[in-house]
PDB file of N, CA and C in Angstrom:
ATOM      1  N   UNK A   1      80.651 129.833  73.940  1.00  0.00           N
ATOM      2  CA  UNK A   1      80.318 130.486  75.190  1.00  0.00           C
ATOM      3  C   UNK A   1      79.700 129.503  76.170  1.00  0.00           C
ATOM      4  N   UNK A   2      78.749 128.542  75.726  1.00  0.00           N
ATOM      5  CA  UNK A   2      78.068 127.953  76.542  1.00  0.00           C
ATOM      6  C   UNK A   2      79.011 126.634  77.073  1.00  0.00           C
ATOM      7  N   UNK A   3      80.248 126.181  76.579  1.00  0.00           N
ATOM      8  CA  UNK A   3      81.484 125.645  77.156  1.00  0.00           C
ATOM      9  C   UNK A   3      82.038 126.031  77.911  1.00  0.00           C
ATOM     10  N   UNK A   4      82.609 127.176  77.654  1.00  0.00           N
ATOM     11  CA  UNK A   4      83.065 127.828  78.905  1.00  0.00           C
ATOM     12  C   UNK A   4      82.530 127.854  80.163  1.00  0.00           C
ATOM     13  N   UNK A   5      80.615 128.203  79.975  1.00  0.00           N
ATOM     14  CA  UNK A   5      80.347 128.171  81.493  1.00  0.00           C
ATOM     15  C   UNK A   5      80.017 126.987  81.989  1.00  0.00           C
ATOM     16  N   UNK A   6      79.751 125.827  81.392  1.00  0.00           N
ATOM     17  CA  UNK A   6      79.794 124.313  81.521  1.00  0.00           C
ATOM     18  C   UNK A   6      81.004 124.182  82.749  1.00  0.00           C
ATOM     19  N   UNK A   7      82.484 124.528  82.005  1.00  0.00           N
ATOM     20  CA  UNK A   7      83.530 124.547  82.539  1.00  0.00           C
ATOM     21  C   UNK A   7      83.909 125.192  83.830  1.00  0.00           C
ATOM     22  N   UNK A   8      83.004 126.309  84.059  1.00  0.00           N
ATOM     23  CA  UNK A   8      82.957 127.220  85.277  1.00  0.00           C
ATOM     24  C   UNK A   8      82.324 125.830  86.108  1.00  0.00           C
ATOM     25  N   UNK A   9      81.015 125.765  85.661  1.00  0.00           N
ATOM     26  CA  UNK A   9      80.497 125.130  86.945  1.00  0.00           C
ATOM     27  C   UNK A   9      81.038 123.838  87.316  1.00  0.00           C
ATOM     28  N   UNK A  10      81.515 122.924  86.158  1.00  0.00           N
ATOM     29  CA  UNK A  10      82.464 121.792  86.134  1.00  0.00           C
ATOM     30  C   UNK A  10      83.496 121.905  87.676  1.00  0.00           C
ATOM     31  N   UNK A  11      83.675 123.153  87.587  1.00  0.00           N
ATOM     32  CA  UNK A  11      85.032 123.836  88.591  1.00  0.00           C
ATOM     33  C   UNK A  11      84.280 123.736  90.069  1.00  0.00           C
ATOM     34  N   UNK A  12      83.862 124.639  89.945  1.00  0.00           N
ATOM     35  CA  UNK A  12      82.753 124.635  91.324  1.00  0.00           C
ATOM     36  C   UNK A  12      82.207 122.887  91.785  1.00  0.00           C
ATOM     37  N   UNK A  13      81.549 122.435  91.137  1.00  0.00           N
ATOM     38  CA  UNK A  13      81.137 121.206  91.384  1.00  0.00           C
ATOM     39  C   UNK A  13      82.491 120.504  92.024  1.00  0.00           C
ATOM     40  N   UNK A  14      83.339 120.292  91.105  1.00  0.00           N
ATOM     41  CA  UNK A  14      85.017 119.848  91.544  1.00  0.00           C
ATOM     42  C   UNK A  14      85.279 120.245  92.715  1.00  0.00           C
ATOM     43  N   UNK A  15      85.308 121.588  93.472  1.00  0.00           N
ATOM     44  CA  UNK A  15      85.741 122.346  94.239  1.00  0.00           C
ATOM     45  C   UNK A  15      85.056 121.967  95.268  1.00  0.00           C
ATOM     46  N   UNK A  16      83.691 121.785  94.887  1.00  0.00           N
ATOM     47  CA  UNK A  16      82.875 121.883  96.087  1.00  0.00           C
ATOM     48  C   UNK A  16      83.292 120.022  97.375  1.00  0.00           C
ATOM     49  N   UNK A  17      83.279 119.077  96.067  1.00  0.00           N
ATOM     50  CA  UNK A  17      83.378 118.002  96.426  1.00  0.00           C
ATOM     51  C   UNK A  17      84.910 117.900  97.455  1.00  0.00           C
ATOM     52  N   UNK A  18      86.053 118.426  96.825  1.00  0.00           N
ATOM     53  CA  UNK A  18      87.632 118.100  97.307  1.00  0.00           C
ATOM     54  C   UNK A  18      87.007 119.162  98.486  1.00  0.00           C
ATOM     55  N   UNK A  19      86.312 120.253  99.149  1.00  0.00           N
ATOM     56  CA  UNK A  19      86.129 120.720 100.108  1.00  0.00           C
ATOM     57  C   UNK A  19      85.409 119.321 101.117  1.00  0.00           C
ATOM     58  N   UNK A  20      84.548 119.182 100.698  1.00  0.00           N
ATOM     59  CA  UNK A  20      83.454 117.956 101.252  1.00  0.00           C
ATOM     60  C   UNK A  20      84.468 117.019 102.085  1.00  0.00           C
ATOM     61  N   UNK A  21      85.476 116.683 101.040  1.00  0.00           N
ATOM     62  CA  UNK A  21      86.391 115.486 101.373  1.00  0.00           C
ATOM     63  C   UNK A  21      87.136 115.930 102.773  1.00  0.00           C
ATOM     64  N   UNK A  22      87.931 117.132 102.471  1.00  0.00           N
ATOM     65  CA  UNK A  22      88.489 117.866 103.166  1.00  0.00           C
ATOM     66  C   UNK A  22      87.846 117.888 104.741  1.00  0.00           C
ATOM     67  N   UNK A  23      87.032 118.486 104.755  1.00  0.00           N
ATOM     68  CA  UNK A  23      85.626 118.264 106.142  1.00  0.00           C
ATOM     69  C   UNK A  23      85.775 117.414 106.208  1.00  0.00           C
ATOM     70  N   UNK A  24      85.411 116.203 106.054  1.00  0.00           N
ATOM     71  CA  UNK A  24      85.650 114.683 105.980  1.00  0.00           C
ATOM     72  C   UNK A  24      86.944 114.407 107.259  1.00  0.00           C
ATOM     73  N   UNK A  25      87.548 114.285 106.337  1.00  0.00           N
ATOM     74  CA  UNK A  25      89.638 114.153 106.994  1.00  0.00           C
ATOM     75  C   UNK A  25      89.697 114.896 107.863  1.00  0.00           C
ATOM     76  N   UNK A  26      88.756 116.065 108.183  1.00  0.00           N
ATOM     77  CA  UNK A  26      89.244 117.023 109.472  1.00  0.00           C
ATOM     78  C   UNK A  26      88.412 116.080 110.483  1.00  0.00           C
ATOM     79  N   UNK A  27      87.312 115.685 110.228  1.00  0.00           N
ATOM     80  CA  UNK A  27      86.409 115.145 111.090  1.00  0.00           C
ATOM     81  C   UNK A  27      87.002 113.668 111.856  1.00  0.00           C
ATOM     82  N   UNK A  28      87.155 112.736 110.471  1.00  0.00           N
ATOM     83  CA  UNK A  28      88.050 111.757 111.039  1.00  0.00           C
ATOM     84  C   UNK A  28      89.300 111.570 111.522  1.00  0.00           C
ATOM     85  N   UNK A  29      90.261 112.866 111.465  1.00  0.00           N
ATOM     86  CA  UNK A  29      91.456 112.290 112.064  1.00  0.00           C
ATOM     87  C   UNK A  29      91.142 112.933 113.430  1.00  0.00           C
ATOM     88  N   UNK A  30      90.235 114.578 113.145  1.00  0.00           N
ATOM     89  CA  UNK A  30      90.367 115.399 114.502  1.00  0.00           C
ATOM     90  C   UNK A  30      89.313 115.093 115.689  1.00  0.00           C
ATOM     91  N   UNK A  31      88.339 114.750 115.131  1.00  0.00           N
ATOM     92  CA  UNK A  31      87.156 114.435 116.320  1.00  0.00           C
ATOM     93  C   UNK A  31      87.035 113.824 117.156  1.00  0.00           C
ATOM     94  N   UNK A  32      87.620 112.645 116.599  1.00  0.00           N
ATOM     95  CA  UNK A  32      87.748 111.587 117.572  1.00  0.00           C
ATOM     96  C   UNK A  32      88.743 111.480 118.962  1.00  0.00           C
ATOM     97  N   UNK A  33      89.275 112.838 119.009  1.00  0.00           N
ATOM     98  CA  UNK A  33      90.344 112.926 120.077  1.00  0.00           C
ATOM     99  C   UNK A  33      90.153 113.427 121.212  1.00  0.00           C
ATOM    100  N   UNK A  34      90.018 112.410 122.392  1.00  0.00           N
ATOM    101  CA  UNK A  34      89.344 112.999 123.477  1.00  0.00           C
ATOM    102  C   UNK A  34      90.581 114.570 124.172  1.00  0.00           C
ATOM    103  N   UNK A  35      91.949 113.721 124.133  1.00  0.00           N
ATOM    104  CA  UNK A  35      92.768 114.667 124.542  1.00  0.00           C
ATOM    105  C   UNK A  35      93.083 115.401 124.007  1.00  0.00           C
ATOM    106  N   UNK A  36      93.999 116.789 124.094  1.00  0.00           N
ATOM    107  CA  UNK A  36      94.333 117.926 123.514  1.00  0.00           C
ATOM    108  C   UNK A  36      95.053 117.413 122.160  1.00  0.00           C
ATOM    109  N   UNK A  37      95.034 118.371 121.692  1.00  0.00           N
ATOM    110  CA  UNK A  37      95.583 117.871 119.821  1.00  0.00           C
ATOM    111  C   UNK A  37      96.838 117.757 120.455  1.00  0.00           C
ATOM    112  N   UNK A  38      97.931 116.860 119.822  1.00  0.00           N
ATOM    113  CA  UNK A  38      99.724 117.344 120.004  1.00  0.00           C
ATOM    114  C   UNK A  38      99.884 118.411 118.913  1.00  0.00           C
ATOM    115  N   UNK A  39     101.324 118.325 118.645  1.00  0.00           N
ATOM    116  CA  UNK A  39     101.875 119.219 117.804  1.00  0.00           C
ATOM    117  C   UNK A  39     101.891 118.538 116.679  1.00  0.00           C
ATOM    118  N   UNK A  40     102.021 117.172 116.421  1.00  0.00           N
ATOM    119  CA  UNK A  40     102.193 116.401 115.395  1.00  0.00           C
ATOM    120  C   UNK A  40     100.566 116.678 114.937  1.00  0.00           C
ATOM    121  N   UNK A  41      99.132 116.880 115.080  1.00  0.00           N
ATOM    122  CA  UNK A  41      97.879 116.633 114.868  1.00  0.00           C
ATOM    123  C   UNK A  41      98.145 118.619 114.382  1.00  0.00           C
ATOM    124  N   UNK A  42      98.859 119.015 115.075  1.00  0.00           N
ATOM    125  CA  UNK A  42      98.694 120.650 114.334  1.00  0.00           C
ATOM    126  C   UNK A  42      99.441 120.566 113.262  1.00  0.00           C
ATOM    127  N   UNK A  43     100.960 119.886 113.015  1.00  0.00           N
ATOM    128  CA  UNK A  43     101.396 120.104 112.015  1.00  0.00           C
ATOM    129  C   UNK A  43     100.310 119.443 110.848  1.00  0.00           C
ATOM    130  N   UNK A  44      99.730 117.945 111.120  1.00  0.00           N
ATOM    131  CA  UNK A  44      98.916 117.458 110.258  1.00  0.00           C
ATOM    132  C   UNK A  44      98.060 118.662 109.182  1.00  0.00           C
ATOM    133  N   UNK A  45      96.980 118.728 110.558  1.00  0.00           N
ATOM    134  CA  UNK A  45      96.290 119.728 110.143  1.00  0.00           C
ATOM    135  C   UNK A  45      96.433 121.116 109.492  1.00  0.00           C
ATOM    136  N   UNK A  46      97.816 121.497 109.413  1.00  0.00           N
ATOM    137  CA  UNK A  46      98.157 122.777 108.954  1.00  0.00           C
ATOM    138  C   UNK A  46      98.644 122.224 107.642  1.00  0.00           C
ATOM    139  N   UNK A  47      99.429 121.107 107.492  1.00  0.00           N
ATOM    140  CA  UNK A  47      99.875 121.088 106.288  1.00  0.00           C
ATOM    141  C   UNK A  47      98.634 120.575 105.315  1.00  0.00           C
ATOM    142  N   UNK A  48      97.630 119.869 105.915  1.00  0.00           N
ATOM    143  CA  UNK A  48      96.918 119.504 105.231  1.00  0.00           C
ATOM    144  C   UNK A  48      96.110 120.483 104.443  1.00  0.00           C
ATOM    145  N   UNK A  49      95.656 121.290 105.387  1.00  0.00           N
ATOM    146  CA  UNK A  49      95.350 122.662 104.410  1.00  0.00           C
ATOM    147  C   UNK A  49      96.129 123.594 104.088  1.00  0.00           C
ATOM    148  N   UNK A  50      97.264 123.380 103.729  1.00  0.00           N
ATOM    149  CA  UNK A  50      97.983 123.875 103.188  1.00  0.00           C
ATOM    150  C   UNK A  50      98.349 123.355 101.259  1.00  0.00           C
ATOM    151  N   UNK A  51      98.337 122.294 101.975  1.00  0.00           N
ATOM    152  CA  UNK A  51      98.119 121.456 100.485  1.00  0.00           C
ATOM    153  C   UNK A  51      97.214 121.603  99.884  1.00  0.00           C
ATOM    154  N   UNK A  52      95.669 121.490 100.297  1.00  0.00           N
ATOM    155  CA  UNK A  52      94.697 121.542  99.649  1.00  0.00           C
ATOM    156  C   UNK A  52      94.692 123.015  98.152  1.00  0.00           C
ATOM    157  N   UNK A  53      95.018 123.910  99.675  1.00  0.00           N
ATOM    158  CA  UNK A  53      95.227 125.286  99.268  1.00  0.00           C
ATOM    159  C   UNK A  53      96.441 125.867  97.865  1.00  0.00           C
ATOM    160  N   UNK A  54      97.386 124.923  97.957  1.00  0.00           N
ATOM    161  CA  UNK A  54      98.316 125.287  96.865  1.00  0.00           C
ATOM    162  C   UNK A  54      98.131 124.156  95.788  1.00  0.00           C
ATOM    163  N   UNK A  55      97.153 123.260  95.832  1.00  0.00           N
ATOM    164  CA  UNK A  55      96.986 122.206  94.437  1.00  0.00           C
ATOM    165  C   UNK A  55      95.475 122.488  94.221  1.00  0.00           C
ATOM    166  N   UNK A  56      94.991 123.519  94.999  1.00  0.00           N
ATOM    167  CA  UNK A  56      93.587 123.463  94.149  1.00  0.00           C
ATOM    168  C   UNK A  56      93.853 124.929  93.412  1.00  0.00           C
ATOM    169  N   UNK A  57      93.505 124.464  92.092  1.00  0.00           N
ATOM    170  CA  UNK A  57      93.584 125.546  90.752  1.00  0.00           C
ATOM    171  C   UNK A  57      92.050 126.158  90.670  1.00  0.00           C
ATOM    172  N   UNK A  58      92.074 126.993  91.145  1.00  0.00           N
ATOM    173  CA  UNK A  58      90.238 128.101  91.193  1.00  0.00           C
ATOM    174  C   UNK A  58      90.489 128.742  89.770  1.00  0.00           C
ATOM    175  N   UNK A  59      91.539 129.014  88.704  1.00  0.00           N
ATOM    176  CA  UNK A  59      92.212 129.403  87.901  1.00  0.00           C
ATOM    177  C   UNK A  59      91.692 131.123  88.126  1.00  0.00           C
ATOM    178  N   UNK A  60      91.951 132.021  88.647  1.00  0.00           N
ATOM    179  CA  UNK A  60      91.263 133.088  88.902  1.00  0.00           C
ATOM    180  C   UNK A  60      89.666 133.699  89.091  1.00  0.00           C
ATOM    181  N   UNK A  61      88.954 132.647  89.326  1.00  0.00           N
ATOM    182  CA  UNK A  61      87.612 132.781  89.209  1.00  0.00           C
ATOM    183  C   UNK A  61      87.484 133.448  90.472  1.00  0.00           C
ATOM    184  N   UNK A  62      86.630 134.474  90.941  1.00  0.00           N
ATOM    185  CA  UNK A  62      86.847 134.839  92.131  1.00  0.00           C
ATOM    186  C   UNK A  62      85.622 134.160  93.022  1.00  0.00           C
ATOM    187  N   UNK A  63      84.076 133.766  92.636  1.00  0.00           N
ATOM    188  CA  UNK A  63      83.557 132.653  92.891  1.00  0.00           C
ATOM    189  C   UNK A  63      84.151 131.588  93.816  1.00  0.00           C
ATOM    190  N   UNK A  64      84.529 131.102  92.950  1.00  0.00           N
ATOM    191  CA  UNK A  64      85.358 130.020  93.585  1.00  0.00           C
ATOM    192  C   UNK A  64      86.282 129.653  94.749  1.00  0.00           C
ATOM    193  N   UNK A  65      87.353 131.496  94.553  1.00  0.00           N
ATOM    194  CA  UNK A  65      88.243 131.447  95.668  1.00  0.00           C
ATOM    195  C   UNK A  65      87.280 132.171  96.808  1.00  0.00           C
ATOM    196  N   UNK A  66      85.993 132.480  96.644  1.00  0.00           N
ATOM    197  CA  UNK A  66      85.318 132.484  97.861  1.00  0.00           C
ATOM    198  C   UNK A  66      84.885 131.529  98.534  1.00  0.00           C
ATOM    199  N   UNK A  67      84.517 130.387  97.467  1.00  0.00           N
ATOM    200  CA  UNK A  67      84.216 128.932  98.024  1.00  0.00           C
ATOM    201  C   UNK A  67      85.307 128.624  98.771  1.00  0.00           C
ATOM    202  N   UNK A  68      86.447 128.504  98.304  1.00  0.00           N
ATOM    203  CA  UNK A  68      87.585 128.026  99.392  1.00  0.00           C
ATOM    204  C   UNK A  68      88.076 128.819 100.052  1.00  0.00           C
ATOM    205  N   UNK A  69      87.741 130.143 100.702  1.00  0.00           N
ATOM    206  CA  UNK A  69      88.100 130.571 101.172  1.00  0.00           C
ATOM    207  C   UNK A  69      87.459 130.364 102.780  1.00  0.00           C
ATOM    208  N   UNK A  70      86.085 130.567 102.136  1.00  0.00           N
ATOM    209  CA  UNK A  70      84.830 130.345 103.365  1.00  0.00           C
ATOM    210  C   UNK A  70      84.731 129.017 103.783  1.00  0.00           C
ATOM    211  N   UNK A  71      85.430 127.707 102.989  1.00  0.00           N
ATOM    212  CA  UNK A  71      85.756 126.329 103.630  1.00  0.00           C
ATOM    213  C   UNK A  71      86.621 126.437 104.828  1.00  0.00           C
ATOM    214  N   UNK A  72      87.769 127.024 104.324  1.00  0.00           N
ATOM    215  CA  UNK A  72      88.840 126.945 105.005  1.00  0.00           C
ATOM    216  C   UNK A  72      88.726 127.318 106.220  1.00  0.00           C
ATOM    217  N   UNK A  73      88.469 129.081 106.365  1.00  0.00           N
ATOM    218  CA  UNK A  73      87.976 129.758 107.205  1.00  0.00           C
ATOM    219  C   UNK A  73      86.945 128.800 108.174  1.00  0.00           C
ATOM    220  N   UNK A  74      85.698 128.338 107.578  1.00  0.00           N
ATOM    221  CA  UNK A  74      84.659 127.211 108.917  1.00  0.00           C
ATOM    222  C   UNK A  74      85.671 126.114 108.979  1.00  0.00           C
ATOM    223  N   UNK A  75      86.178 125.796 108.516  1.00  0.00           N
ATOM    224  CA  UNK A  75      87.615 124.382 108.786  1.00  0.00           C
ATOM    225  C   UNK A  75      88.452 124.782 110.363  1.00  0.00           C
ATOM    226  N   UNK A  76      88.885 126.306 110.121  1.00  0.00           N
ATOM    227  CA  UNK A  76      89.569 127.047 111.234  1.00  0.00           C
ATOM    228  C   UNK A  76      89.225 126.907 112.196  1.00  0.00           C
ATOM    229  N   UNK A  77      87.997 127.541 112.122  1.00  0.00           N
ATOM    230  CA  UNK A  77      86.778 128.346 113.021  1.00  0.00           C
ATOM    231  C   UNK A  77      86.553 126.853 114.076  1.00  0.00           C
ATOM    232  N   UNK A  78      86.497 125.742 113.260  1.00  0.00           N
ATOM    233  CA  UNK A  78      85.566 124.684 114.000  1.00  0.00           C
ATOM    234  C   UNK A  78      87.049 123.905 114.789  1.00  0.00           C
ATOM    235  N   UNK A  79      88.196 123.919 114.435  1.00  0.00           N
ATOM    236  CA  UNK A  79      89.488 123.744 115.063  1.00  0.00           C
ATOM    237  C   UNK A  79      90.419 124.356 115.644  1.00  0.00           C
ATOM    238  N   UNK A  80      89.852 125.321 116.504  1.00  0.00           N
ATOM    239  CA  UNK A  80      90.824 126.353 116.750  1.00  0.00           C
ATOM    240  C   UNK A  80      91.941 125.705 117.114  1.00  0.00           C
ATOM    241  N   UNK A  81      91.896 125.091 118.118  1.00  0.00           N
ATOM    242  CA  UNK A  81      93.529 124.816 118.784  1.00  0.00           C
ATOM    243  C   UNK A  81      94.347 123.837 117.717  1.00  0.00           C
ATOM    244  N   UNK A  82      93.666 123.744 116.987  1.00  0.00           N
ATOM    245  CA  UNK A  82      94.698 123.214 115.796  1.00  0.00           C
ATOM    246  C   UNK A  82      95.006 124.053 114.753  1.00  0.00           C
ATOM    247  N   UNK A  83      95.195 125.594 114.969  1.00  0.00           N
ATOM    248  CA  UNK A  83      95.467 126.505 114.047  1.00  0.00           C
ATOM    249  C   UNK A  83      96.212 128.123 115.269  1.00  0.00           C
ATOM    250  N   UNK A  84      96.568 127.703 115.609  1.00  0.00           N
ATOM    251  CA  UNK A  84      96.989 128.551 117.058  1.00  0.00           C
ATOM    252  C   UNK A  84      97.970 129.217 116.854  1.00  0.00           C
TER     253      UNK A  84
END
């Protein structure tokens, strides 16, 4: 029993960091842009969380898919015109 929840938080910790990174890459490719995003900086940005989203394994924990859910979501929130 006490493996298993090792393994839970193992997950979370994991999760939390590839979010971190994520923020990261939004910050450095998107911030720095004085002019309007193009379409190429939306496709970026869309596929990028898109990817994140279909290779990160939460394995049904629902925890977790709140963690990435509520990343994603302030990821949005803080880029609108790159999610339009």
């Amino acid at each position: 029993m006490v493996v298993s929840l090792r393994y839970f938080e193992i997950l979370e910790e994991d999760l939390v960091m590839e979010l971190e990174w994520l923020k990261e890459e939004f910050e450095v490719l998107f911030d720095s842009k004085i002019e309007k995003h193009s379409e190429m900086d939306k496709k970026i940005a869309t596929d990028l969380l898109n990817y994140v989203l279909e290779n990160t394994d939460v394995h049904d924990n629902f925890i977790l898919l709140d963690v990435l859910e509520e990343a994603t979501n302030i990821i949005e929130k803080s880029y609108p015109t790159l999610f339009n």
